[in-house]
N, C-alpha and C. Protein backbone atom coordinates (compact mmCIF):
# COMPACT_ATOMS: atom_id res chain seq x y z
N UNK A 1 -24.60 -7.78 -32.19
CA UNK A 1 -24.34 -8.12 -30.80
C UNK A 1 -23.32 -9.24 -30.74
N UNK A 2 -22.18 -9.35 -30.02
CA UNK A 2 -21.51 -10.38 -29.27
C UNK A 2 -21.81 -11.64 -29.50
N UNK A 3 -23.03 -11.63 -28.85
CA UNK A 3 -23.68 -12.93 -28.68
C UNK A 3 -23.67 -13.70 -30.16
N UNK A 4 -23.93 -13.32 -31.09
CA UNK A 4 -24.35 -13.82 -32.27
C UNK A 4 -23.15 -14.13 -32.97
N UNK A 5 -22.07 -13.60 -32.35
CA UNK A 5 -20.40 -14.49 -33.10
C UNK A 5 -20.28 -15.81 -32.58
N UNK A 6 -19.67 -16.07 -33.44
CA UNK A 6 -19.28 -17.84 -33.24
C UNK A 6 -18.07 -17.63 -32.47
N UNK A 7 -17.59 -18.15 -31.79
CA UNK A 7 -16.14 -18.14 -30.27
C UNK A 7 -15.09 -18.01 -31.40
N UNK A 8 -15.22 -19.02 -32.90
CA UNK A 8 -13.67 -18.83 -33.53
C UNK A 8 -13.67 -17.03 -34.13
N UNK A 9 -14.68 -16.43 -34.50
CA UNK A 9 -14.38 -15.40 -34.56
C UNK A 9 -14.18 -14.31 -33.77
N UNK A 10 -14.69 -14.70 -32.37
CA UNK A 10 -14.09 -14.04 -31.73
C UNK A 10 -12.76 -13.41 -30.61
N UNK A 11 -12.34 -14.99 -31.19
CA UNK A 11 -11.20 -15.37 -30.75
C UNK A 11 -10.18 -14.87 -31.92
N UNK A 12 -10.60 -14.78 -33.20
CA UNK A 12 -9.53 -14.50 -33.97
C UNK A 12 -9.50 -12.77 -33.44
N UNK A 13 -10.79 -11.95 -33.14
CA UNK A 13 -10.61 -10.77 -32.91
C UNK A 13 -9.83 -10.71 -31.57
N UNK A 14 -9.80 -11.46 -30.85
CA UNK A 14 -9.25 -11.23 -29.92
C UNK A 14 -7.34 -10.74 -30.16
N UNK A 15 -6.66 -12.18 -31.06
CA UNK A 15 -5.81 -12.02 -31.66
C UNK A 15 -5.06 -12.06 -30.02
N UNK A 16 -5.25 -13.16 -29.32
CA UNK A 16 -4.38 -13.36 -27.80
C UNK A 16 -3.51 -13.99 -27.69
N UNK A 17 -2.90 -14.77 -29.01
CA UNK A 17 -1.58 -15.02 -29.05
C UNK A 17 -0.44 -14.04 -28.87
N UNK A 18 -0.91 -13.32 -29.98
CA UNK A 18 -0.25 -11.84 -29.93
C UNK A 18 -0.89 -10.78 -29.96
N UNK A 19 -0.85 -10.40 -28.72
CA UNK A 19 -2.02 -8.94 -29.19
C UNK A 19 -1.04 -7.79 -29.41
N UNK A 20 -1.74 -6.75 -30.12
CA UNK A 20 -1.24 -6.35 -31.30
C UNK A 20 -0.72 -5.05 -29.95
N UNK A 21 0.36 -4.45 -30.55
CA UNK A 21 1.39 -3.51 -30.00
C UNK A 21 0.89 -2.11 -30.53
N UNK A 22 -0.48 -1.64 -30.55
CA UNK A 22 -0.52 -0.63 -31.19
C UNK A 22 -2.62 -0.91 -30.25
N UNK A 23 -3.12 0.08 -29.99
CA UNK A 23 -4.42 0.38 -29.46
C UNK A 23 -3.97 0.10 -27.69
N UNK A 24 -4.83 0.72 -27.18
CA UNK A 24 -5.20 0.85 -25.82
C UNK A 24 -5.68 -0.71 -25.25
N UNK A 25 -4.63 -0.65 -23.67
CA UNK A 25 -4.94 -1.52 -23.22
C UNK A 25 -6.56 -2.03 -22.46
N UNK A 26 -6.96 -0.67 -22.50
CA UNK A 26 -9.01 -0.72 -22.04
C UNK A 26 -9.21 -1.39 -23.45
N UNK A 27 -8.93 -1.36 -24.70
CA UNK A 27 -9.82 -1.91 -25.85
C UNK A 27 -9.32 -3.37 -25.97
N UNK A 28 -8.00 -4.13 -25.53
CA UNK A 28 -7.50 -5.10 -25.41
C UNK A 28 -8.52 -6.05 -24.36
N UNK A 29 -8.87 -5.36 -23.07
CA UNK A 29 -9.10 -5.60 -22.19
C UNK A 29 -10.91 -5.85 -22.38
N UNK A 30 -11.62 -5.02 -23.44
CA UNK A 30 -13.01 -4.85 -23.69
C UNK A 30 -13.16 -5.99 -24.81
N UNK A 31 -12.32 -6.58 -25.57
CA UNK A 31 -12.65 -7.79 -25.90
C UNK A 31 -12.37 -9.13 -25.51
N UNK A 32 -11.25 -8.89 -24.43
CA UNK A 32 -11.36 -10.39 -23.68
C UNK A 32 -12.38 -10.55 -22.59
N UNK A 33 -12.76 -8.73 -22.88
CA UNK A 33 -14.43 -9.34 -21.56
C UNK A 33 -15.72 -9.71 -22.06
N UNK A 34 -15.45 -9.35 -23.29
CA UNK A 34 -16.71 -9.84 -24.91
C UNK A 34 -16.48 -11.14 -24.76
N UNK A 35 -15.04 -11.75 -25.21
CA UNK A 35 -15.12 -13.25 -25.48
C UNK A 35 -15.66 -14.23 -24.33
N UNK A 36 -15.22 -13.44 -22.59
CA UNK A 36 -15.66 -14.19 -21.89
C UNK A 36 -17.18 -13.87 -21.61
N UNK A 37 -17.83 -13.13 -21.79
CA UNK A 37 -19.01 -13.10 -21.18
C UNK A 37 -19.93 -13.42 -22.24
N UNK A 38 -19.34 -13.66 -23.36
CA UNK A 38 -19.92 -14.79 -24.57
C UNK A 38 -20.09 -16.24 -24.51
N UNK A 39 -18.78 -16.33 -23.92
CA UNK A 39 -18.97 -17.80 -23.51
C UNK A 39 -19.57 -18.11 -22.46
N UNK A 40 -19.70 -17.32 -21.02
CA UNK A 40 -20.63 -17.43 -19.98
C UNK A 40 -22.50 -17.54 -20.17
N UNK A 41 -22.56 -16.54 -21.18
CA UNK A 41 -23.89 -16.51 -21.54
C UNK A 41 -24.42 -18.03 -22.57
N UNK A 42 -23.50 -18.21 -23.22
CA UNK A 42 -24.24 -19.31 -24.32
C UNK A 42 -23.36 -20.83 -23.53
N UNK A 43 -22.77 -20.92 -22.62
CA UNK A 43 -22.42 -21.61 -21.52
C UNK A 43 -21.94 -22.82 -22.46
N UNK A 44 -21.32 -22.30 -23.56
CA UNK A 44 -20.53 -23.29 -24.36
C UNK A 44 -19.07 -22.82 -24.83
N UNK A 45 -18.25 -22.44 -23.64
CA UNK A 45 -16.71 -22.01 -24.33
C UNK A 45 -16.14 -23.40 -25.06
N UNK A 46 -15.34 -22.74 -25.77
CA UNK A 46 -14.30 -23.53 -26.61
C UNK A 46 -13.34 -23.76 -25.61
N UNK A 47 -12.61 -25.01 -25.49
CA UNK A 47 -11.71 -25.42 -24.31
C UNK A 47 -10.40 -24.62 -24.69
N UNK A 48 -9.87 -23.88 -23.66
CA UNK A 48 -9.32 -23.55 -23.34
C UNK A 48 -9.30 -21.70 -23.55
N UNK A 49 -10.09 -21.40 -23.44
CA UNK A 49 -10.78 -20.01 -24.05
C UNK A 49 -10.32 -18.93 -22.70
N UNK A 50 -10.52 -19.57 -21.17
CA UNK A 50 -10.44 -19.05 -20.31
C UNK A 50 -8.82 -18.49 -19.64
N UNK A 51 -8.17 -19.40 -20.12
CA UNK A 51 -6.85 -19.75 -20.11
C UNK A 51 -5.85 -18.54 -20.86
N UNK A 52 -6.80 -18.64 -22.04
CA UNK A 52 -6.18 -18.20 -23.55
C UNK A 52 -6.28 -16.38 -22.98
N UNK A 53 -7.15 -15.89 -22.42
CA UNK A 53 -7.86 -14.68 -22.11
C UNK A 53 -6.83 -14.44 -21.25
N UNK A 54 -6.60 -15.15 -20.02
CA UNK A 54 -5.47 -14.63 -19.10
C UNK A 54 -4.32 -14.18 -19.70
N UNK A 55 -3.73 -15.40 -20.39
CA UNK A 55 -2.08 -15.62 -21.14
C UNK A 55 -2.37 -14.30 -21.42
N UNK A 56 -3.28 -13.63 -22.49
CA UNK A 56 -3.09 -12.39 -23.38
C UNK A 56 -3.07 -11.16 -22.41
N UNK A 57 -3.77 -11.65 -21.11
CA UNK A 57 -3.77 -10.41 -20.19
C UNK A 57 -2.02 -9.95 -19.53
N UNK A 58 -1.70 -11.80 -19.10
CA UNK A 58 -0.84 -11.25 -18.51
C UNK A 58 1.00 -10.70 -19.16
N UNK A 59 0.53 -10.95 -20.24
CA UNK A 59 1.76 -10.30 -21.74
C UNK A 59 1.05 -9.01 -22.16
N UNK A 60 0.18 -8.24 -21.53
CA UNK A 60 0.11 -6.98 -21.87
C UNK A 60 0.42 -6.47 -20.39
N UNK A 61 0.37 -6.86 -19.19
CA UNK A 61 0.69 -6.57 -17.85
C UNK A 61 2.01 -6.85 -17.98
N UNK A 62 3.22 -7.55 -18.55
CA UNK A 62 4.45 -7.66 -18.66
C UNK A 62 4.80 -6.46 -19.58
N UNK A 63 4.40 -6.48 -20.61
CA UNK A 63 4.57 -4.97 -21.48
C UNK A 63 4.68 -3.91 -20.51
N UNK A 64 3.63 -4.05 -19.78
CA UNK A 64 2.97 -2.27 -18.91
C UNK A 64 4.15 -2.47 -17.62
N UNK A 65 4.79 -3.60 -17.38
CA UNK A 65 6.15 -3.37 -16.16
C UNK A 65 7.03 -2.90 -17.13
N UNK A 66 7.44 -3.90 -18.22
CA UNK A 66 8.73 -3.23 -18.73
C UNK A 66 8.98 -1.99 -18.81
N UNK A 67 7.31 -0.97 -19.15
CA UNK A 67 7.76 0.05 -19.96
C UNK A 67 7.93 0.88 -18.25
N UNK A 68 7.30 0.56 -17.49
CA UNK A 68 7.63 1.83 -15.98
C UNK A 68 9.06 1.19 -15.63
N UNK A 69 9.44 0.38 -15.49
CA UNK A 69 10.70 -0.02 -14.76
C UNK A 69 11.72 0.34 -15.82
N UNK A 70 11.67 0.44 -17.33
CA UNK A 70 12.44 0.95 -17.57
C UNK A 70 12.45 2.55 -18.08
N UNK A 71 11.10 3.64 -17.52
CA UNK A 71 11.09 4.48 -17.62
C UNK A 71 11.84 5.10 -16.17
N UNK A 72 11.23 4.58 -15.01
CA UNK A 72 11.93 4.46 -13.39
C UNK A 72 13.45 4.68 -13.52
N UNK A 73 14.22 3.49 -14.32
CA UNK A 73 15.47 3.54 -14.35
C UNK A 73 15.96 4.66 -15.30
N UNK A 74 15.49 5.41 -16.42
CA UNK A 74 16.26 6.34 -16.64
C UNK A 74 15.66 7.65 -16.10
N UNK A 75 14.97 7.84 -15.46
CA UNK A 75 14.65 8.73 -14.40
C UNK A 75 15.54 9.05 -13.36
N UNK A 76 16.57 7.51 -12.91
CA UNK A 76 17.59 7.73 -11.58
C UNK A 76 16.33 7.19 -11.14
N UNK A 77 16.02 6.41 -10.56
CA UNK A 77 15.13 5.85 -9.56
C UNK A 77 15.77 4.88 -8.95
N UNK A 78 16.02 4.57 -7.34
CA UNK A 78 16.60 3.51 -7.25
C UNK A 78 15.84 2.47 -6.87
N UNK A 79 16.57 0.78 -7.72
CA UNK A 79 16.03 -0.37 -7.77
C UNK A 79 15.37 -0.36 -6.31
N UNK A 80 15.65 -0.08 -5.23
CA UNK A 80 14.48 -0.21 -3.91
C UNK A 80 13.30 0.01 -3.95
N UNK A 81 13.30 1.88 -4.74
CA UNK A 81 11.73 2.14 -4.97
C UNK A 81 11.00 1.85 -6.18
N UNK A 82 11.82 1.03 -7.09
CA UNK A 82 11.22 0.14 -8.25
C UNK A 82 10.50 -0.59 -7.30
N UNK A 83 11.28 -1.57 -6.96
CA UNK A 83 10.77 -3.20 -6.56
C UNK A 83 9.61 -2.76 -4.93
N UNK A 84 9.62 -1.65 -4.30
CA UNK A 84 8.96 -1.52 -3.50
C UNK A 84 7.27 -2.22 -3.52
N UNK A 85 6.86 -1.30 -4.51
CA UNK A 85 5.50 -1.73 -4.85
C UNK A 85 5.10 -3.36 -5.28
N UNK A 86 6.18 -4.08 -5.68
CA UNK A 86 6.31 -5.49 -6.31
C UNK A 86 6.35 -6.44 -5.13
N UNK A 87 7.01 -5.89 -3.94
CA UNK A 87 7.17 -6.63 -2.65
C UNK A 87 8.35 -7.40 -2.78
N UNK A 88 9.32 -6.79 -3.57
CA UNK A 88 10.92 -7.32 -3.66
C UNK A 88 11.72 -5.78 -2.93
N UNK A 89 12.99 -6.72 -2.81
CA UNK A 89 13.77 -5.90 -2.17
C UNK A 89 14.67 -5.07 -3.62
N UNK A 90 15.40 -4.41 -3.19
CA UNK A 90 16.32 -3.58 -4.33
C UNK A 90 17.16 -5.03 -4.79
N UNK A 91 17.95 -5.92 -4.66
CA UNK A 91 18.27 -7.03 -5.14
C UNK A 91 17.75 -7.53 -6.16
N UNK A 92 16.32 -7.96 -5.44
CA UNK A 92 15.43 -8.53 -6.28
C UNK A 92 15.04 -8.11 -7.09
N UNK A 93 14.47 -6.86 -7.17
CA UNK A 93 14.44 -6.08 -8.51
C UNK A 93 14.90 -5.93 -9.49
N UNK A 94 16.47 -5.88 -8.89
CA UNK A 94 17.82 -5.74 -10.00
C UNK A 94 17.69 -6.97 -10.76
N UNK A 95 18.01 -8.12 -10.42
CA UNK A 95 18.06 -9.84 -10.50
C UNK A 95 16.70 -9.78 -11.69
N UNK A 96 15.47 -9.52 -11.48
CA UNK A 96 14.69 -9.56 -12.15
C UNK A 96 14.37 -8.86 -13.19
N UNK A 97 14.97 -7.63 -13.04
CA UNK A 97 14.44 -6.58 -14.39
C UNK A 97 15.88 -6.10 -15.13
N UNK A 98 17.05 -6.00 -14.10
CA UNK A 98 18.57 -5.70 -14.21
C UNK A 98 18.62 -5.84 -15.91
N UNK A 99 18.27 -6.97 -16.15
CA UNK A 99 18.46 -6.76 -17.81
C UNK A 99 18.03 -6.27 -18.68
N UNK A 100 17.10 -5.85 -18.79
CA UNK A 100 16.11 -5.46 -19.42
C UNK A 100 16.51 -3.51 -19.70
N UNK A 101 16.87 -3.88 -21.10
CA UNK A 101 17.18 -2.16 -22.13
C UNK A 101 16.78 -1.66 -23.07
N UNK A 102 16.50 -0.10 -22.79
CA UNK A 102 15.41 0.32 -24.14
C UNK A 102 16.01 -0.07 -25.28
N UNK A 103 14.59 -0.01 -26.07
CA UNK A 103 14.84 -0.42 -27.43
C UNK A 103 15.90 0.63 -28.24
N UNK A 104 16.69 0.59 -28.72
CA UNK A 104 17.74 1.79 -29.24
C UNK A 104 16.59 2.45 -30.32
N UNK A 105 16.85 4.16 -30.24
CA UNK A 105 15.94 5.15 -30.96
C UNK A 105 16.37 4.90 -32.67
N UNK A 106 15.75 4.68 -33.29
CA UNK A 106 15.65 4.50 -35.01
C UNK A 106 16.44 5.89 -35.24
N UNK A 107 17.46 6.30 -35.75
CA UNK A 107 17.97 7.57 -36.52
C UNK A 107 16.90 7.92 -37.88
N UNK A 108 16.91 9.41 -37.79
CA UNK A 108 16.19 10.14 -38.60
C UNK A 108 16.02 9.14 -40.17
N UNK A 109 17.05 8.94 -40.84
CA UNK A 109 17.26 8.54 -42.01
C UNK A 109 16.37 7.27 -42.26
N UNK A 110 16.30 6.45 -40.67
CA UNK A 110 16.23 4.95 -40.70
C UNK A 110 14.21 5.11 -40.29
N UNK A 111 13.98 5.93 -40.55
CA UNK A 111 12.24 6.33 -40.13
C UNK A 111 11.61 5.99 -41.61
């Protein structure tokens, strides 16, 4: 059970500095709700534990824009109905994501 880890190990599982670029964001998401409801129950978090849980949330929610806004844009989508849902205008959209380009495809040889 959960309960019976010590916070540093479950913080190393957490791995919320960098969470790892490979598993599902529900299993990302099912251990920062372990670490917190570990620390709620034994009502002794490690300082800054709560903090640490967000940061990792919201760099997998930056991942999950990049990859639609730049799937949107090679679709032909225009920056209006990008930024619609965001509550920016087509400007703003541009200004904010405008830079942002796929990663170039690895050639056969280079796999």
């Amino acid at each position: 059970m959960a309960v019976a880890l010590g916070f540093q190990e479950l913080g190393a599982q957490l791995s919320l500095r960098r969470p790892p670029r490979s598993g599902s964001l529900d299993s990302h998401l099912g251990r920062v709700r372990e670490v917190l409801l570990t620390a709620v129950l034994q009502q002794d978090a490690w300082p800054g534990v709560f903090g640490l849980a967000a940061a990792g949330i919201a760099r997998r929610a930056q991942d999950l824009v990049r990859v639609c806004v730049l799937e949107e844009r090679a679709a032909g989508i225009p920056w209006e109905k990008i930024g619609e849902p965001f509550g920016l205008t087509a400007d703003a959209a541009r200004k904010r994501w405008g830079h942002w380009v796929p990663a170039p495809v690895p050639e056969d040889d280079q796999l």
